[in-house]
Protein backbone atom coordinates (compact mmCIF):
# COMPACT_ATOMS: atom_id res chain seq x y z
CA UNK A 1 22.86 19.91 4.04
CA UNK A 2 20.01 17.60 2.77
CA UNK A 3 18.94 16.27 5.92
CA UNK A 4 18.98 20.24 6.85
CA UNK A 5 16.82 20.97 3.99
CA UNK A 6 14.16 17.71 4.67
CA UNK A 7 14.29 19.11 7.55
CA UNK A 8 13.10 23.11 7.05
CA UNK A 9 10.56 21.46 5.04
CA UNK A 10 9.00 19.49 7.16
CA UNK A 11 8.93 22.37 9.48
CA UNK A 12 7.63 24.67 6.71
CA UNK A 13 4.18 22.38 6.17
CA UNK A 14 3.69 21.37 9.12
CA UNK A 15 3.82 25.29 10.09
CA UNK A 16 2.08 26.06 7.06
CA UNK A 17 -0.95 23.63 7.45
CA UNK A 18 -1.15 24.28 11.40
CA UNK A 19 -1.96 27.97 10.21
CA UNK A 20 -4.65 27.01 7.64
CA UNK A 21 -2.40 27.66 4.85
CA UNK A 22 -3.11 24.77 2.91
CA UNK A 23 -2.87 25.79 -0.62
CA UNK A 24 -6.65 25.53 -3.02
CA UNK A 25 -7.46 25.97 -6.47
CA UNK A 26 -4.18 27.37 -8.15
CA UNK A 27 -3.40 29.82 -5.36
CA UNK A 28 -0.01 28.82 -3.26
CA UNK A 29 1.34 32.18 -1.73
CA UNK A 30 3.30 30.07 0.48
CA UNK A 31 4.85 28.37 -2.33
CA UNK A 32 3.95 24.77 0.22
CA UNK A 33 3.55 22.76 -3.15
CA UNK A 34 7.13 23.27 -3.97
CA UNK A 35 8.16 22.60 -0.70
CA UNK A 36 6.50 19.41 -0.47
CA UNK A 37 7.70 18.23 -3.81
CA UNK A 38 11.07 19.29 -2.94
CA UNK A 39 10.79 17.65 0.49
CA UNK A 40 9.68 14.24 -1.82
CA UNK A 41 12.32 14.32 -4.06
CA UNK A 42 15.65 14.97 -1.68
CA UNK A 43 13.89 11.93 0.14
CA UNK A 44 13.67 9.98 -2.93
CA UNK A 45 16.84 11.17 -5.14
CA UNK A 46 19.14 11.53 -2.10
CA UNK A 47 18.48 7.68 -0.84
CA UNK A 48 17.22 9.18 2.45
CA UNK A 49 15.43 6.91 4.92
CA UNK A 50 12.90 8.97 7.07
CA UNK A 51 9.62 7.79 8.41
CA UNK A 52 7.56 10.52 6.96
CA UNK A 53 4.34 9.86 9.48
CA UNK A 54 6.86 9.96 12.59
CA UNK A 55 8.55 13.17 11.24
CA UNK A 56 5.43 15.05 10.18
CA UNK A 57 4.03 14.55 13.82
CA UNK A 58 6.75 15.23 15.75
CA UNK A 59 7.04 18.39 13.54
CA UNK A 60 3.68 19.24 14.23
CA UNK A 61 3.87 18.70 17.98
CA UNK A 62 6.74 21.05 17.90
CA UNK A 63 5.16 23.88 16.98
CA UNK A 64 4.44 26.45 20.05
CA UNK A 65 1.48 25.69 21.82
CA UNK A 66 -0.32 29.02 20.63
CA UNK A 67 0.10 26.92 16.80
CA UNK A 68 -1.30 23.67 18.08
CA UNK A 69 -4.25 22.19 15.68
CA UNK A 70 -7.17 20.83 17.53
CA UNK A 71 -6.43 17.23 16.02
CA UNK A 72 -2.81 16.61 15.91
CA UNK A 73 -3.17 13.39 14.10
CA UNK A 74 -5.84 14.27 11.41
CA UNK A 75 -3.03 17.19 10.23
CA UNK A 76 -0.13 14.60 9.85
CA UNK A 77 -2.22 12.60 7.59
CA UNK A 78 -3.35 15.51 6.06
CA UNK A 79 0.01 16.56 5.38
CA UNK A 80 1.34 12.88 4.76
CA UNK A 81 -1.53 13.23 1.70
CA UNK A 82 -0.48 16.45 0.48
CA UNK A 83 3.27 15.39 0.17
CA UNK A 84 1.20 11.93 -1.73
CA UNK A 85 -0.65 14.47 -4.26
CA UNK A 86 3.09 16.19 -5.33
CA UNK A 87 4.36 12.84 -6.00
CA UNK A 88 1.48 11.37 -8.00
CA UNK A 89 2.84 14.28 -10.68
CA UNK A 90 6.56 13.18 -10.01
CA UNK A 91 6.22 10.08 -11.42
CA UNK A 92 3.46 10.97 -14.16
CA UNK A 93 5.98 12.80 -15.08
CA UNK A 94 8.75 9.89 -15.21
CA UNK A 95 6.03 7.93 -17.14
CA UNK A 96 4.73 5.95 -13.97
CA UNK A 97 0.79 4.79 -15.13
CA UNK A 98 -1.53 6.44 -12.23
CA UNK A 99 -2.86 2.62 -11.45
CA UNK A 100 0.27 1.54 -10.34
CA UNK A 101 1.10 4.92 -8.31
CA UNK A 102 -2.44 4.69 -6.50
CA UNK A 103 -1.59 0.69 -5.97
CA UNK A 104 1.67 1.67 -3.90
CA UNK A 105 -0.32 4.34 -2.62
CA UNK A 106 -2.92 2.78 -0.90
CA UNK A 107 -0.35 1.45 1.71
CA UNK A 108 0.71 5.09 2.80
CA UNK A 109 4.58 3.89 3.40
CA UNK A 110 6.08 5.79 5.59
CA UNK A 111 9.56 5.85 3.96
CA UNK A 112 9.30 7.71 0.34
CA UNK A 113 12.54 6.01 -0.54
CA UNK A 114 10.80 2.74 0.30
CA UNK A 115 7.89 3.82 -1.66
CA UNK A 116 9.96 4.48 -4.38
CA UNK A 117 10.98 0.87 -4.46
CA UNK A 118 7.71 -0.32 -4.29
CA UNK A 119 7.16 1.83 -7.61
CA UNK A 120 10.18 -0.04 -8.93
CA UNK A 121 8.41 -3.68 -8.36
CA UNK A 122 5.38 -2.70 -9.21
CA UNK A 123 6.07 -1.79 -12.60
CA UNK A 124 7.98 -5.09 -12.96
CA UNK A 125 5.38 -7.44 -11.92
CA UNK A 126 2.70 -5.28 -14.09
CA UNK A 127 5.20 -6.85 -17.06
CA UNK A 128 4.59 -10.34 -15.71
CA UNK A 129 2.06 -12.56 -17.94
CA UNK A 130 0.33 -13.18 -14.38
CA UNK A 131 -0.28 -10.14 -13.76
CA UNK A 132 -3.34 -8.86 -15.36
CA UNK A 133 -5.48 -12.07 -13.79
CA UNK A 134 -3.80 -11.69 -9.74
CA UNK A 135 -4.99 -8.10 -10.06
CA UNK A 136 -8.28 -9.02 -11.22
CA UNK A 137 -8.51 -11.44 -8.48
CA UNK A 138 -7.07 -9.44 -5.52
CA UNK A 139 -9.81 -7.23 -6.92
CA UNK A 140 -12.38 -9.53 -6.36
CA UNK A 141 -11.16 -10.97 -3.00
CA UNK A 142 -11.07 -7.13 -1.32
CA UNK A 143 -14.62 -7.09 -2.78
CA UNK A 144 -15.96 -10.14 -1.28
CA UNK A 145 -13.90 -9.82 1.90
CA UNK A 146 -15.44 -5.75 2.38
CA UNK A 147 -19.01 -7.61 1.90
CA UNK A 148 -18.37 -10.61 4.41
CA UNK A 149 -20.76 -10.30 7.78
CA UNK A 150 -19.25 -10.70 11.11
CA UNK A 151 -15.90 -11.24 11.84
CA UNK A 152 -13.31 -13.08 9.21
CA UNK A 153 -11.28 -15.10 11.58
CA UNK A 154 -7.36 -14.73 11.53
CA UNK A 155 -6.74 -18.34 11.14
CA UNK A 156 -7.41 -20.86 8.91
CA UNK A 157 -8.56 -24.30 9.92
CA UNK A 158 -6.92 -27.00 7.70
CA UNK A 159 -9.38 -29.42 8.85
CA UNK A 160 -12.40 -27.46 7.29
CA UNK A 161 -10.57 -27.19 4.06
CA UNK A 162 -12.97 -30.10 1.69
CA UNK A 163 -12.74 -28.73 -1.71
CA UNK A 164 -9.92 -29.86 -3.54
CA UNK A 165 -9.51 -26.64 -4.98
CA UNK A 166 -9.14 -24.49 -1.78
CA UNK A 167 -6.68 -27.49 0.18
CA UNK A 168 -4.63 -26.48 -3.43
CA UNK A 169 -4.86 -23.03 -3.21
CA UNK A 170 -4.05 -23.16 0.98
CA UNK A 171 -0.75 -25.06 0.22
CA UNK A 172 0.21 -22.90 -2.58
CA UNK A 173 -0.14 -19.84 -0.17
CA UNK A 174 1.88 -20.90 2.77
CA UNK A 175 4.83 -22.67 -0.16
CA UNK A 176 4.24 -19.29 -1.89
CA UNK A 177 5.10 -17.17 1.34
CA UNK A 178 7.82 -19.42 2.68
CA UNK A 179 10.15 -18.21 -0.25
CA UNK A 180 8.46 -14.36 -0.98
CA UNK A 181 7.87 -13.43 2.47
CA UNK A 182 12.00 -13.29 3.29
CA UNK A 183 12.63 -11.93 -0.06
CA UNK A 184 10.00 -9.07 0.80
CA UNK A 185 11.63 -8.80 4.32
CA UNK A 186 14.71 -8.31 2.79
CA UNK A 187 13.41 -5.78 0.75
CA UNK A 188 13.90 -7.81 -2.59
CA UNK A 189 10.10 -6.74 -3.72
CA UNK A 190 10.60 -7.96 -7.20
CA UNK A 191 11.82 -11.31 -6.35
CA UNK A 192 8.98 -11.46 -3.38
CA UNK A 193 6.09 -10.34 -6.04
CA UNK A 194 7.53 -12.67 -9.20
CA UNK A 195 7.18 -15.77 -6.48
CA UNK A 196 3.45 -14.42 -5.70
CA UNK A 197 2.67 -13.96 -9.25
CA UNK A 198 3.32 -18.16 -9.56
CA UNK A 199 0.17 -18.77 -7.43
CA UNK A 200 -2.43 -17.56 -10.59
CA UNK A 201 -3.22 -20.97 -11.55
CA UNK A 202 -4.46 -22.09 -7.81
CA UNK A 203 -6.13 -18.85 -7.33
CA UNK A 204 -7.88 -19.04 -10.90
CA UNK A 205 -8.56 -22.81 -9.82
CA UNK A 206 -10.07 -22.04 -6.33
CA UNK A 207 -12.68 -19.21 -8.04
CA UNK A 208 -13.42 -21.97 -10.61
CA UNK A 209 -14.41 -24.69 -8.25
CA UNK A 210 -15.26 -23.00 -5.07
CA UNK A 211 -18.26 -21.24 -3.63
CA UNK A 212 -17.20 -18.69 -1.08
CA UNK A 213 -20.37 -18.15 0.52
CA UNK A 214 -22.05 -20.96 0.92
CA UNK A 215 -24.85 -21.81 3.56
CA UNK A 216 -22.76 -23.36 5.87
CA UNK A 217 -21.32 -20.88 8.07
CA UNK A 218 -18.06 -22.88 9.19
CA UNK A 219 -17.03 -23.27 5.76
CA UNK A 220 -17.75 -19.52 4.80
CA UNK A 221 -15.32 -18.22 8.30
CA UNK A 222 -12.96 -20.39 6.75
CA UNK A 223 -12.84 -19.80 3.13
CA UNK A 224 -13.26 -15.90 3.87
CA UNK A 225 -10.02 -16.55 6.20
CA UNK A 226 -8.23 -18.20 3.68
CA UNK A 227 -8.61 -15.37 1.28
CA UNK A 228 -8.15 -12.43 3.70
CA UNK A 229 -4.61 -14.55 3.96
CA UNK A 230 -4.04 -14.68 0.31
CA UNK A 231 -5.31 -10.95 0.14
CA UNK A 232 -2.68 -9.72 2.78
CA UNK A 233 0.37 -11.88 0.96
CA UNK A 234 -0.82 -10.45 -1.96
CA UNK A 235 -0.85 -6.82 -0.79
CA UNK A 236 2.32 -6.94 0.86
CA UNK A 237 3.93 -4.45 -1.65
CA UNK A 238 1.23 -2.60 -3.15
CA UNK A 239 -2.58 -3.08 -3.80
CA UNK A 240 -2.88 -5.13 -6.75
CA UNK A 241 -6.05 -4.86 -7.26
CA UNK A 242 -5.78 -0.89 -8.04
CA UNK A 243 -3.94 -2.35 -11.45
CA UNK A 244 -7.15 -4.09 -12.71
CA UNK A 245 -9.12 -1.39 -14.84
């Protein structure tokens, strides 16, 4: 009966939205609010594993050809947002700060139940004493890499690391990863985030010591690389930055 229900839901929005239905200001004649919150919390509550993108297109490209919107794609995500906007109340309501919603957010998972989880470790590591300062700095390093010119290559080259600082930091990354990335796999996100919390002290010690743009362009590539690689461990469960005011 639930996966029935997910089910008429989907089919309801994506119906719904195809029409130009989408609901403004306090006007919902269609009642599409309700469904989407319902659709979020039988995914959620009933322990349901969907991929929400997948089933909102494949909803959408169902509908008769007389229905079909001129962008296919551009409605899923669309819809994929308006499902977002129903659940950013759901857990307001269950006393979720909006920083860490919008930090779990910001990754669009496609499973809600899996986003749920992601809620669940994010309001663990926001208890860690680590937290407030790997925030801060995943802050910074999104800032810096969004500014970088050219191209931030995907590897990094050990042999261009010279600071002691930023050989530290490298090491601490990979020894980091090597114990949170199978925790994350496994989808233990609060073990996988407490082990990425440990690497404050290198980070705080790299930004101490180390200037990321410097003249020489070799070393820039390379310290740019090594934080995009920090900056995608770090954001492997939710944008940490979004938790820094």
């Amino acid at each position: 009966g639930r996966l029935l229900a997910v089910a008429e839901r989907i089919d309801t929005l994506a119906g719904g939205f195809a029409a130009g239905l989408k609901p403004t200001g306090n006007k919902d004649p269609f009642a599409l609010r309700r469904a989407a919150l319902g659709l979020a919390r039988t995914l959620i509550e009933g322990d349901i594993e969907l991929d929400l993108h997948a089933a909102l297109g494949d909803a959408i490209a169902a509908l008769p050809s007389s229905a079909q919107p001129q962008d296919a794609g551009t409605l899923a995500g669309e819809l994929y947002d308006f499902v977002l906007d129903r659940l950013r109340g759901y857990y307001a309501d269950r006393g979720v700060p909006v920083q860490q919603f919008s930090a779990v957010a910001a990754l669009r998972p496609g499973s809600l139940r899996d986003f749920d989880r992601r809620i669940e470790a994010i309001g663990s590591f926001a208890r860690l004493p680590e937290a407030e300062a790997l925030a801060a700095a995943d802050k910074r390093i999104r800032n810096i890499l969004r500014k970088a010119d050219g191209v931030v290559p995907g590897e990094v080259d050990a042999a261009r690391l010279v600071e002691p600082a930023e050989q530290a930091l490298a090491a601490a990354v990979e020894s980091a990863w090597a114990e949170a990335g199978p925790a994350l796999e496994g989808g233990d996100y609060v073990g996988g985030l407490a082990r990425l919390a440990r690497l404050r002290p290198e980070v705080d010690a790299f930004f101490d010591a180390v200037m990321v743009n410097v003249e020489d362009p070799a070393l820039r590539a390379n310290r740019l690389a090594l934080l995009q690689r920090l900056a995608k461990r770090l954001g492997s469960v939710a944008e940490l930055g979004q938790l820094s005011a």
